[in-house]
Protein backbone atom coordinates (compact mmCIF):
# COMPACT_ATOMS: atom_id res chain seq x y z
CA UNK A 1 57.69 23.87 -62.48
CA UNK A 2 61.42 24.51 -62.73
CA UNK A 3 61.76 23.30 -66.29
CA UNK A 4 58.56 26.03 -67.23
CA UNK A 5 60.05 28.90 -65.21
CA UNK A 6 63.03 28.51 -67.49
CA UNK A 7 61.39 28.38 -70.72
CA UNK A 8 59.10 31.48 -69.78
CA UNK A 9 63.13 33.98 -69.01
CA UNK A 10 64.31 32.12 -72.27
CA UNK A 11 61.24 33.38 -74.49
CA UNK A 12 61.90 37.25 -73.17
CA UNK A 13 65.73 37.23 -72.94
CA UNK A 14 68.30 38.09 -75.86
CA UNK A 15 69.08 35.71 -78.48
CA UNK A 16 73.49 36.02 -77.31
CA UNK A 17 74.07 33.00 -75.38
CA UNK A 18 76.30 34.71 -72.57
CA UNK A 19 73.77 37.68 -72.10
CA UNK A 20 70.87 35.24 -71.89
CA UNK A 21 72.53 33.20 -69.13
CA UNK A 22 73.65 36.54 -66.81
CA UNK A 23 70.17 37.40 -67.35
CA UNK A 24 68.71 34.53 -66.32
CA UNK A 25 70.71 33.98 -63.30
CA UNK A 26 70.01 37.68 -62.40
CA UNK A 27 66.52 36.70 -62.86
CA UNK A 28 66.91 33.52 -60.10
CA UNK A 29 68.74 35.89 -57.99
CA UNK A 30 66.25 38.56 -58.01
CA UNK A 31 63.44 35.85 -57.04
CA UNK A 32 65.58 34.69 -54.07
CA UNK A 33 65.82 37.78 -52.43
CA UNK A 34 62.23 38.36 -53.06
CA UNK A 35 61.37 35.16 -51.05
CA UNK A 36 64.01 35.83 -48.70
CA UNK A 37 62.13 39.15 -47.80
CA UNK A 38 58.76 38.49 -48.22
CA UNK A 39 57.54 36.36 -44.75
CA UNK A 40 59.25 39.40 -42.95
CA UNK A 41 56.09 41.56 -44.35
CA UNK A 42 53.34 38.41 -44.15
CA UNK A 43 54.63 36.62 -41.63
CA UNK A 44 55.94 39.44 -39.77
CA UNK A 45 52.65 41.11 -39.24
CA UNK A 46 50.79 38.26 -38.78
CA UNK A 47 52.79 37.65 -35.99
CA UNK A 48 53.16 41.18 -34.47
CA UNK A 49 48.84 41.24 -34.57
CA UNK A 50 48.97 37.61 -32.57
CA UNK A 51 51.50 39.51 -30.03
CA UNK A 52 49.39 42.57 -29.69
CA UNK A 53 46.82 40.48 -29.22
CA UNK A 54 47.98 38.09 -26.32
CA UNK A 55 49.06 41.39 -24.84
CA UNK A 56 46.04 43.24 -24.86
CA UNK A 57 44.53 39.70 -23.29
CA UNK A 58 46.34 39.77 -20.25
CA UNK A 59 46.14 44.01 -19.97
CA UNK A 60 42.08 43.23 -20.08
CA UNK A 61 42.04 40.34 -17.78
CA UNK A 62 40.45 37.90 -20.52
CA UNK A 63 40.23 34.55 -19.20
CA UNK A 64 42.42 32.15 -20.12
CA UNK A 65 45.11 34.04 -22.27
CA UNK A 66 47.89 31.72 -23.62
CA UNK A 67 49.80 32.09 -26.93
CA UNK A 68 48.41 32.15 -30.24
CA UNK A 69 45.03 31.71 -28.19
CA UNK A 70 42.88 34.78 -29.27
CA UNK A 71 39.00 33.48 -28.91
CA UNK A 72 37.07 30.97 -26.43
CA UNK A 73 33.89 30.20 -26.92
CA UNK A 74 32.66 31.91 -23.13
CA UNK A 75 29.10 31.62 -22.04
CA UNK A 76 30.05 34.87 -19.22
CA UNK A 77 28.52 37.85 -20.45
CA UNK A 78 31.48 39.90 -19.20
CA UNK A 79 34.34 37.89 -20.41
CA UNK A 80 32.38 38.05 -23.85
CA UNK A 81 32.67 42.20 -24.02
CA UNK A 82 36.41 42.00 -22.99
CA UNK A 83 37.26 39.66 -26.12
CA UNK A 84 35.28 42.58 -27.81
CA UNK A 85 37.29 45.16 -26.33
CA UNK A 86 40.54 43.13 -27.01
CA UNK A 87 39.44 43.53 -30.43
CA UNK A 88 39.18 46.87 -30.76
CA UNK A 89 42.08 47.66 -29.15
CA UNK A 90 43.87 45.13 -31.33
CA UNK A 91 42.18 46.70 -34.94
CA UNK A 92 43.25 49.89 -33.11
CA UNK A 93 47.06 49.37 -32.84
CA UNK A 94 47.28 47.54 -36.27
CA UNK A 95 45.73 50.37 -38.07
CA UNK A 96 48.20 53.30 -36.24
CA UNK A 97 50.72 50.74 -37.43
CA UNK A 98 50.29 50.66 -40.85
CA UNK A 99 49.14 54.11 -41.35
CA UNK A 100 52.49 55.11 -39.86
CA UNK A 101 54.41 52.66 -42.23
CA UNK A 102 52.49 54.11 -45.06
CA UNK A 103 52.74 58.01 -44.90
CA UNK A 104 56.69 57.41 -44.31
CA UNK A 105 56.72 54.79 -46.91
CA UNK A 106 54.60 57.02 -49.67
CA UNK A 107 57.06 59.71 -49.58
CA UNK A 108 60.29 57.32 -49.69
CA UNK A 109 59.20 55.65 -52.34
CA UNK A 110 58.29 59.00 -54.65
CA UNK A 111 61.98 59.90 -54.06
CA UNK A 112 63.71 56.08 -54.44
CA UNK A 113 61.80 55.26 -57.61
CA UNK A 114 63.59 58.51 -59.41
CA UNK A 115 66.52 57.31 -58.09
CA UNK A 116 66.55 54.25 -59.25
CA UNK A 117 66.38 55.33 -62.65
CA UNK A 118 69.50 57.42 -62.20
CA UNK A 119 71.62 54.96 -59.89
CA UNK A 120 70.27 51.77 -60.72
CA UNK A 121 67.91 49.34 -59.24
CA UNK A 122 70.56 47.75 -57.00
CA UNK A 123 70.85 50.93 -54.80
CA UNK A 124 66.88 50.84 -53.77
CA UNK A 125 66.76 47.64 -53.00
CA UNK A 126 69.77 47.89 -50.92
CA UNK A 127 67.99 51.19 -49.08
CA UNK A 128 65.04 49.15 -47.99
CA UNK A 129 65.69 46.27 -47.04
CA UNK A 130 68.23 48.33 -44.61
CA UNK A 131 65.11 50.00 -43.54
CA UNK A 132 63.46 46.24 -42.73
CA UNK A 133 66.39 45.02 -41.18
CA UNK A 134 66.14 48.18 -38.78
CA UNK A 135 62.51 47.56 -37.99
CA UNK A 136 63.06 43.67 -37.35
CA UNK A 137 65.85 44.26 -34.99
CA UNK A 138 63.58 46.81 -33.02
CA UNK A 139 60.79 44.18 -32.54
CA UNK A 140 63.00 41.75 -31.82
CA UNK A 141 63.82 44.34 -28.99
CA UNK A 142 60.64 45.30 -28.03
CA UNK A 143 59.18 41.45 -27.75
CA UNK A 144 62.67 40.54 -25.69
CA UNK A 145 62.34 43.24 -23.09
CA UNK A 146 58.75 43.20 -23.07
CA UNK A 147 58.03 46.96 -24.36
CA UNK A 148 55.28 49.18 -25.04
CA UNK A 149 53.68 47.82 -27.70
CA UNK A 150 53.23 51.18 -28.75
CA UNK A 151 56.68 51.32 -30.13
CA UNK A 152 55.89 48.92 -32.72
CA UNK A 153 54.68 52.34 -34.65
CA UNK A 154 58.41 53.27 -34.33
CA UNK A 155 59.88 50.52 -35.95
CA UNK A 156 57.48 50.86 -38.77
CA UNK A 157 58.04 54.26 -39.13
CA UNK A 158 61.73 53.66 -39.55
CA UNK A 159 61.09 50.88 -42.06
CA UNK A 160 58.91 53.38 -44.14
CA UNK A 161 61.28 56.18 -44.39
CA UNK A 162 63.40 53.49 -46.01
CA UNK A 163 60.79 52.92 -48.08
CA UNK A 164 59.61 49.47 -46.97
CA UNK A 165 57.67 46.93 -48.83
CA UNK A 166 56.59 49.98 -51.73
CA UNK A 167 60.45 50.53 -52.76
CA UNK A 168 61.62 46.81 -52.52
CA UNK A 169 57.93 45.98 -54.84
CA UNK A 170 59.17 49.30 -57.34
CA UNK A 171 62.81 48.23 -57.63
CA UNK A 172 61.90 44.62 -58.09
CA UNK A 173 59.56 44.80 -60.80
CA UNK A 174 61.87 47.57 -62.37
CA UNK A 175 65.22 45.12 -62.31
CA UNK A 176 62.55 42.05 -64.08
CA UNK A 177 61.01 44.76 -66.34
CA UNK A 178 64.34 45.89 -67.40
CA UNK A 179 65.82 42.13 -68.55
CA UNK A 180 62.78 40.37 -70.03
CA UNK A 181 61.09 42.50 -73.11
CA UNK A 182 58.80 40.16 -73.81
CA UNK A 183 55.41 41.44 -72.81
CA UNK A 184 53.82 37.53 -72.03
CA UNK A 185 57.02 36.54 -70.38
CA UNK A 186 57.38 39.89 -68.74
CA UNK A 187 53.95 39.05 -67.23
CA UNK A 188 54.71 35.89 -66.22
CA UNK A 189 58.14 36.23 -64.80
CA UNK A 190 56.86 39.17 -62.55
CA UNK A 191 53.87 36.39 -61.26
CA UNK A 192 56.09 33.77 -60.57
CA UNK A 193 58.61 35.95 -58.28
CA UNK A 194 55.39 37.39 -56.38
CA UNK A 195 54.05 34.16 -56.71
CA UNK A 196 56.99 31.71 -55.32
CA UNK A 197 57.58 34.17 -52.83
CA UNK A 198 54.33 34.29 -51.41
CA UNK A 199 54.05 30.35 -51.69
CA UNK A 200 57.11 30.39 -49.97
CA UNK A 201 55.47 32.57 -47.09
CA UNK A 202 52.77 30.33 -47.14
CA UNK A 203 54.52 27.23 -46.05
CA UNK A 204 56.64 29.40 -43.34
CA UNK A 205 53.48 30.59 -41.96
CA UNK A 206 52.73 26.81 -40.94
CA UNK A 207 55.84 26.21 -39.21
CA UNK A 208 55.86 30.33 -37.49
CA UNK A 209 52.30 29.06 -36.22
CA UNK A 210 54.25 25.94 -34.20
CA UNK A 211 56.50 28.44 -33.39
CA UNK A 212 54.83 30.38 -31.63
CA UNK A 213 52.59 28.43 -30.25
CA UNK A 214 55.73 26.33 -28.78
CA UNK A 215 58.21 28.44 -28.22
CA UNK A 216 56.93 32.62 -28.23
CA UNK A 217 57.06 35.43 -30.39
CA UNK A 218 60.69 36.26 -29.29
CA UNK A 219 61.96 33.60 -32.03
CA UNK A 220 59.65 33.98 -34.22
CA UNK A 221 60.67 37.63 -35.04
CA UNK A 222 64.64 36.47 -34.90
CA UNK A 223 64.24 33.79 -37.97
CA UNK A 224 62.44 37.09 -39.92
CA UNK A 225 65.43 39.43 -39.17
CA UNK A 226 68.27 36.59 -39.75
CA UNK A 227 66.01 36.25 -43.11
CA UNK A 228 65.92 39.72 -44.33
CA UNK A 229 69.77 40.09 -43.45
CA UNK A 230 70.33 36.98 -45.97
CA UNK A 231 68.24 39.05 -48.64
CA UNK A 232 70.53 42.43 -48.28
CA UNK A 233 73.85 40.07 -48.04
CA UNK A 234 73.37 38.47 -51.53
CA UNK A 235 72.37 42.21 -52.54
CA UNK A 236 75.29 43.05 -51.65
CA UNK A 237 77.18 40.60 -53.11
CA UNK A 238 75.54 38.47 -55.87
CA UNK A 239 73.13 40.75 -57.38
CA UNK A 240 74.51 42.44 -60.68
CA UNK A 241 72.75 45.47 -61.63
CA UNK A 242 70.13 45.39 -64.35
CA UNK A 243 69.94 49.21 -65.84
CA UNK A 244 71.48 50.25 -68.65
CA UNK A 245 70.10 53.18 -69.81
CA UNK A 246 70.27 55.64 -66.85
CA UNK A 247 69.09 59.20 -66.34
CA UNK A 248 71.83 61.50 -67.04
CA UNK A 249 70.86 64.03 -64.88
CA UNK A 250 69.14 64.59 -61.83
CA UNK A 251 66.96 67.88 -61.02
CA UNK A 252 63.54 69.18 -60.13
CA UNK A 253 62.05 67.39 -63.17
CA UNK A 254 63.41 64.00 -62.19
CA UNK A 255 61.72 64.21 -59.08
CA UNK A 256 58.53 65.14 -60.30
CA UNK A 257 58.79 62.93 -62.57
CA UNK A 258 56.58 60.00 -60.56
CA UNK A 259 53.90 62.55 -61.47
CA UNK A 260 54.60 64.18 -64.85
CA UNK A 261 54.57 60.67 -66.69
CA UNK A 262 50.83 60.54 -65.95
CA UNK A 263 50.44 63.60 -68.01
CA UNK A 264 51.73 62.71 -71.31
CA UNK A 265 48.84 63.35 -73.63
CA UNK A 266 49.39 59.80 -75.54
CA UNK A 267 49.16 57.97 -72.70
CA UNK A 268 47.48 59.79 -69.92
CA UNK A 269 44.09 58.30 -69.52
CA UNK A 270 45.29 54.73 -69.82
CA UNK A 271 47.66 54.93 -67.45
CA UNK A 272 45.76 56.60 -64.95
CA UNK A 273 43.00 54.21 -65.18
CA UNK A 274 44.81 51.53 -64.58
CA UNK A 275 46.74 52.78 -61.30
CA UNK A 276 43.17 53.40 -60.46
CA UNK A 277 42.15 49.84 -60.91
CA UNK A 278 45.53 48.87 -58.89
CA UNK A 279 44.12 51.19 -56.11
CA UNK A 280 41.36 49.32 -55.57
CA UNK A 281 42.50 45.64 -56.11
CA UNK A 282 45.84 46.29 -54.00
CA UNK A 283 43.33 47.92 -51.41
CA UNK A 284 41.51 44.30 -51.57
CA UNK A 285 44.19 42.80 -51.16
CA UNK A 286 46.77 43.81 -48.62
CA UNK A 287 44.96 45.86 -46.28
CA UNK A 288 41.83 43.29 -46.36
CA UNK A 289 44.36 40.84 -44.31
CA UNK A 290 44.49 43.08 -41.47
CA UNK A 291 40.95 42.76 -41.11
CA UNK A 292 40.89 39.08 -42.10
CA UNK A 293 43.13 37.88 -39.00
CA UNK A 294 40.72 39.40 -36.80
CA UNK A 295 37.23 38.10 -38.55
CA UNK A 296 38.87 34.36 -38.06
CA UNK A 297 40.49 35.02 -35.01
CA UNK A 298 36.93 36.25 -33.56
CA UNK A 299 33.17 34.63 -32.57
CA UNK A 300 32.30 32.33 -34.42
CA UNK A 301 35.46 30.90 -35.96
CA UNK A 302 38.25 31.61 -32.77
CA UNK A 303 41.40 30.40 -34.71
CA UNK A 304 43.87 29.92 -33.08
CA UNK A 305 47.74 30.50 -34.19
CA UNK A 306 48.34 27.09 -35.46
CA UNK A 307 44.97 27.41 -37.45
CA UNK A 308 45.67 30.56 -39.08
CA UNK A 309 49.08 29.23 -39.97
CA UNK A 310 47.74 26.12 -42.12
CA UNK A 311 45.12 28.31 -43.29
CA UNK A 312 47.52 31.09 -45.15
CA UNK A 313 50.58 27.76 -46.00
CA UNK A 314 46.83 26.35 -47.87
CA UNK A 315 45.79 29.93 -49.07
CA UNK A 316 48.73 30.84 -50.39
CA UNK A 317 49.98 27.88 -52.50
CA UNK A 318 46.86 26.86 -53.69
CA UNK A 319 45.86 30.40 -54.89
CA UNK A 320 49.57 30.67 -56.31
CA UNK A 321 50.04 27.74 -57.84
CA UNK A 322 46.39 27.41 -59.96
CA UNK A 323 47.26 31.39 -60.56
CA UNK A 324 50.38 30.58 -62.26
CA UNK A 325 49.23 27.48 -64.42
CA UNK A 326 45.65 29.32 -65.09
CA UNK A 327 47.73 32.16 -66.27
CA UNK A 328 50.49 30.44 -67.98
CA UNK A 329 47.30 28.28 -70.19
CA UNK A 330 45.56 31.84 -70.90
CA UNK A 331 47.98 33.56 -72.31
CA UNK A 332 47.68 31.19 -75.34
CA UNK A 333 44.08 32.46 -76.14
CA UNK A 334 43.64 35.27 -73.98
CA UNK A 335 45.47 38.84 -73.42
CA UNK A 336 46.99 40.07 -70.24
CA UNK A 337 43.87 42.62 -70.20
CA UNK A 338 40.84 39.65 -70.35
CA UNK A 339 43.33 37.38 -67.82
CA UNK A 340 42.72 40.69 -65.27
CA UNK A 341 39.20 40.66 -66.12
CA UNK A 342 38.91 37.17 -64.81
CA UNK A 343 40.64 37.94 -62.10
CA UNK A 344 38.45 40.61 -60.70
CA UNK A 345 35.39 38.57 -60.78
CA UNK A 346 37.01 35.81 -58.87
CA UNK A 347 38.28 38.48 -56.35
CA UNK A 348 34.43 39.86 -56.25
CA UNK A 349 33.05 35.53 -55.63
CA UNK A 350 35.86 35.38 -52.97
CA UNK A 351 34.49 38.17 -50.43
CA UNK A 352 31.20 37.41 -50.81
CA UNK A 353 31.27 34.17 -49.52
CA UNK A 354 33.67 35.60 -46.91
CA UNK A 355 31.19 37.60 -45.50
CA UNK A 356 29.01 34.82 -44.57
CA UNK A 357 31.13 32.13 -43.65
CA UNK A 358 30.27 30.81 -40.13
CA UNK A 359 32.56 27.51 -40.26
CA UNK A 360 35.51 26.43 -41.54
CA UNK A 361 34.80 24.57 -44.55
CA UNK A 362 32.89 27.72 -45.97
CA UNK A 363 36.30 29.50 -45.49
CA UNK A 364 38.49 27.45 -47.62
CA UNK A 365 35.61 27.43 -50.43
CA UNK A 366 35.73 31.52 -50.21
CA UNK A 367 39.48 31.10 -51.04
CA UNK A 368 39.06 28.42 -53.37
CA UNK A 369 36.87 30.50 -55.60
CA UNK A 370 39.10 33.55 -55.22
CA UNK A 371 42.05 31.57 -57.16
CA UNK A 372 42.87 33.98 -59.96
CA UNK A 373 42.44 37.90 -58.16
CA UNK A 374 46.18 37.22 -56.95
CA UNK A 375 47.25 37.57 -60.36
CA UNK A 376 45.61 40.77 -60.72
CA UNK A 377 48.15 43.13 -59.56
CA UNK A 378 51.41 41.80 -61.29
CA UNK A 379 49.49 41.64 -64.51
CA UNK A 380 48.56 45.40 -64.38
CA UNK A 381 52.07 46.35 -63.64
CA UNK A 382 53.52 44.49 -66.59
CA UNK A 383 51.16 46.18 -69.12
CA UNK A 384 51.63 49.70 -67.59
CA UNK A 385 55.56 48.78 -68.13
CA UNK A 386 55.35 48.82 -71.81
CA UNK A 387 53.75 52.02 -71.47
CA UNK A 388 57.11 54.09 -71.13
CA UNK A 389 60.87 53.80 -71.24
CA UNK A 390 63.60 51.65 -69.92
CA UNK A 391 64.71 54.39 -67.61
CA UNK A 392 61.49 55.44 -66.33
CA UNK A 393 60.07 52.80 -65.16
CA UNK A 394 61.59 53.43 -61.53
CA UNK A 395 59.36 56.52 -61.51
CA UNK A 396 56.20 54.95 -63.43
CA UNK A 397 56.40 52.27 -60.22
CA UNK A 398 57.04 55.17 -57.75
CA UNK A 399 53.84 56.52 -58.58
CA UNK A 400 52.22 52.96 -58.71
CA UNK A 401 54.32 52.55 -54.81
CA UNK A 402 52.69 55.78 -53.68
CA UNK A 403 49.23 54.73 -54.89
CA UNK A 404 49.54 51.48 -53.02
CA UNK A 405 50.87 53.12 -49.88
CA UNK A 406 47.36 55.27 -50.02
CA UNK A 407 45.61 52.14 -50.60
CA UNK A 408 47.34 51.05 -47.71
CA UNK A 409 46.47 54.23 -45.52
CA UNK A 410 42.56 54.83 -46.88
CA UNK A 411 41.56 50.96 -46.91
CA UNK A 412 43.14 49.94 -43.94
CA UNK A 413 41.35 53.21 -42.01
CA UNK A 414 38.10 52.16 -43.42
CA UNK A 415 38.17 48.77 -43.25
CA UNK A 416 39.05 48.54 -39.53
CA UNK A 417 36.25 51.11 -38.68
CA UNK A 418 33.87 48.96 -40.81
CA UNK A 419 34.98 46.05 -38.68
CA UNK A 420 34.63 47.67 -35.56
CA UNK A 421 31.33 49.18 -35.79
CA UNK A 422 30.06 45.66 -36.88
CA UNK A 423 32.07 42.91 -35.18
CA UNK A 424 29.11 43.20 -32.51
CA UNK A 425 26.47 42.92 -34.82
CA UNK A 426 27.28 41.22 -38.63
CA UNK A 427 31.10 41.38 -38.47
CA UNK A 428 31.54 40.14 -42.17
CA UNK A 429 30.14 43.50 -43.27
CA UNK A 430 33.55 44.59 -44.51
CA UNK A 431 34.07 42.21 -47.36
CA UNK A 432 30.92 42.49 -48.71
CA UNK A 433 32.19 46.70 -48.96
CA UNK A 434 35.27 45.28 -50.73
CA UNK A 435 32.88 43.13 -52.74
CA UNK A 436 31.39 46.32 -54.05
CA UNK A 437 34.99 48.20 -53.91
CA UNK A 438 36.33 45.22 -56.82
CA UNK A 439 33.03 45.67 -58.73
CA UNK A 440 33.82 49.12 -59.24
CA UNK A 441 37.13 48.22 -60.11
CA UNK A 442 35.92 45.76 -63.08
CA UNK A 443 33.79 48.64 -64.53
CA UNK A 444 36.91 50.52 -65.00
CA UNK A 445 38.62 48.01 -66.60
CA UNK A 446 35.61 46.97 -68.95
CA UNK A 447 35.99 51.09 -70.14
CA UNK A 448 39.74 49.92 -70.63
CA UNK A 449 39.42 47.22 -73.22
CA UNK A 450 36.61 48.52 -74.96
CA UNK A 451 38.28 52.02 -75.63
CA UNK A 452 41.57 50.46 -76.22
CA UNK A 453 39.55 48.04 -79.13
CA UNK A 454 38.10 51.30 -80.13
CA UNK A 455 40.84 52.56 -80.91
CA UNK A 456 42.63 50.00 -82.61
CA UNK A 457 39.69 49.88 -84.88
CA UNK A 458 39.76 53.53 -85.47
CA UNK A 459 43.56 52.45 -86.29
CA UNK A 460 42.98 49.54 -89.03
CA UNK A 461 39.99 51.76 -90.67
CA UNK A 462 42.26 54.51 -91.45
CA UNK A 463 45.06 52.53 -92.55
């Protein structure tokens, strides 16, 4: 795997033997801090919904309450309606969480992507992971002196004015963007960092699930902070910045900017369309595992911590990995555009099984089939990127940051209501709505290539 990733920065990189090698060890370095960072988002709400969770156990007097222990099967009729208020409670919290995290982190991110198009992408990764750090530190407080829970809304509030996981995803893609032209390579260098980190997440999900189980959430929290302080120190110190053409200036326009490069008649509708699709598949995709911790942590299934952890360490690299070598064999016969395509429909297979799996087995088959949607988001951002300039991509990502950050806000609102007003009844209700949600999604798209052949067509006939 090694050997490929190689070959793929060596097709997109410059032809100079020096420059090739600073880029691809700019490249490596960029990846590392990605999977330095990443299990402080995955991990790090996983683990802050298990706390809430236990917590909102013992406030409700649910029998038998222990750690990472959210469901027993209970035959007592009134033991049965407090695991269904612990629920609530639980989808509650989580979704004042992230909305919080969001509105802060939509309007950082609408002012760091213009940034980093004047200062360089350095600077806004710097800024956020500060924010992270911040927000780890404050859990770590809140779990250690046993808190109100309720300040968990705090510390993501101070993570999004930072500009959280939106500015750290829009100055990421901008430094890869920025060093690898190639459009296939682009692609797949911007999968493989999303990828490896999330594999990497994956496999420190399994061992945060012994943790906790063994040893609390206190320490579970402290590896994510010590983590995310590794990620800003080799920032600070190893990572060389990857802009070279910089605004000159900065003004009104500049700001606006995350807006005003929608509205560029050449380009306009394209563009638009496709944050549209990225709306919908990002709000299938991150928000959705709010929701999805609860369906398996609920009646029927009752996961417990250690469960969920080999389920997302199996999720993860599986998905990742047969994403990667799926998409790395496409590209020889098929364009980033169809490899989407694909994607979707496996993303649309995935939930509908989800929604009616009783048992574990039918679980792992829902996430088997859903192998290629994780490629979906990475590949859209990669074709948008060829869409505009070298030094305004930090604002064409701003926009796509802000769009995710709404995804964020509007899905996660609407997914935990679904799942609320059904866990009682048919609680898988809410994927079949993202089901339908991705559906809608591939329609747009389908108006996407056909136009685009259109007008290539129109093109070659008048040439």
């Amino acid at each position: 795997m090694a050997k490929m990733d190689v070959t793929v920065f060596d097709e997109g990189l410059p032809t100079n033997v020096e420059t090739k090698e600073s880029h691809r060890l700019s490249i490596m370095c960029i990846i590392v801090v990605v999977v330095l960072y990443a299990p402080t988002v995955f991990i790090g709400q996983t683990t802050i919904r298990q706390y809430i969770m236990h917590n909102l156990m013992i406030q409700h007097n649910f029998t038998g309450p222990s750690h990472g222990k959210p469901c027993l099967q209970l035959n007592d009729t009134s033991q049965i309606q407090k695991q269904k208020d612990v629920q609530q409670d639980s989808a509650m919290l989580t979704m004042s969480i992230v909305l919080c995290e969001a509105i802060f982190g939509m309007i950082a991110s609408l002012l760091i992507g213009p940034l980093t198009d004047r200062f360089g992408r350095k600077w806004g990764l710097f800024s956020s992971l500060f924010g992270s750090i911040l927000r780890q530190g404050l859990n770590l407080i809140i779990i250690g002196l046993r808190l109100d829970m309720w300040l968990f809304v705090l510390s993501a509030a101070i993570d999004g004015i930072f500009g959280g996981l939106g500015a750290v995803a829009l100055a990421s893609v901008s430094y890869i963007t920025d060093l690898v032209p190639s459009p296939k390579s682009r692609t797949f260098t911007i999968a493989i960092a999303t990828g490896t980190s999330a594999m990497v997440s994956g496999v420190a999900s399994l061992g945060n699930g012994y943790l906790i189980q063994n040893f609390g959430y206190f320490y579970s929290v402290a590896w994510l902070f010590c983590s995310v302080v590794m990620s800003e120190l080799i920032i600070i110190f190893f990572l060389k910045e990857s802009l070279k053409v910089r605004t000159q200036s900065w003004n009104l326009k500049q700001v606006l900017k995350p807006f005003t490069i929608y509205c560029r008649k050449d380009q306009s509708q394209k563009l638009l369309l496709y944050v549209f699709v990225l709306f919908i598949t990002h709000g299938a995709t991150v928000p959705r595992t709010n929701v999805l911790d609860l369906f398996l942590m609920d009646r029927p299934l009752c996961w417990e911590a250690l469960n969920l952890g080999i389920f997302q360490t199996v999720n993860v690299i599986t998905q990742w990995f047969i994403a990667m070598l799926a998409m790395r064999l496409l590209h020889r016969c098929c364009s980033d555009q169809i490899i989407v395509a694909l994607g979707i429909c496996s993303g649309i297979a995935t939930d509908i099984l989800m929604a009616f799996a009783n048992n574990m087995a039918l679980v792992y088959i829902a996430v088997g089939i859903g192998f290629l949607f994780p490629i979906v988001n990475p590949t859209i951002k990669s074709i948008m990127s060829h869409e505009v300039n070298e030094n305004e991509r930090g604002a064409l990502f701003a926009c796509v940051s802000c769009v995710e950050w709404g995804a964020n806000i509007i899905f996660s609102t609407a997914f935990n209501t679904i799942y609320m007003e059904t866990v009682a009844t048919v609680h898988g209700t809410v994927f079949l709505f993202i089901a339908s949600m991705i559906l809608l999604a591939g329609f747009v798209l389908a108006y996407i290539i056909f136009s685009s052949r259109k007008t290539v067509q129109i093109s070659k006939n008048t040439k």
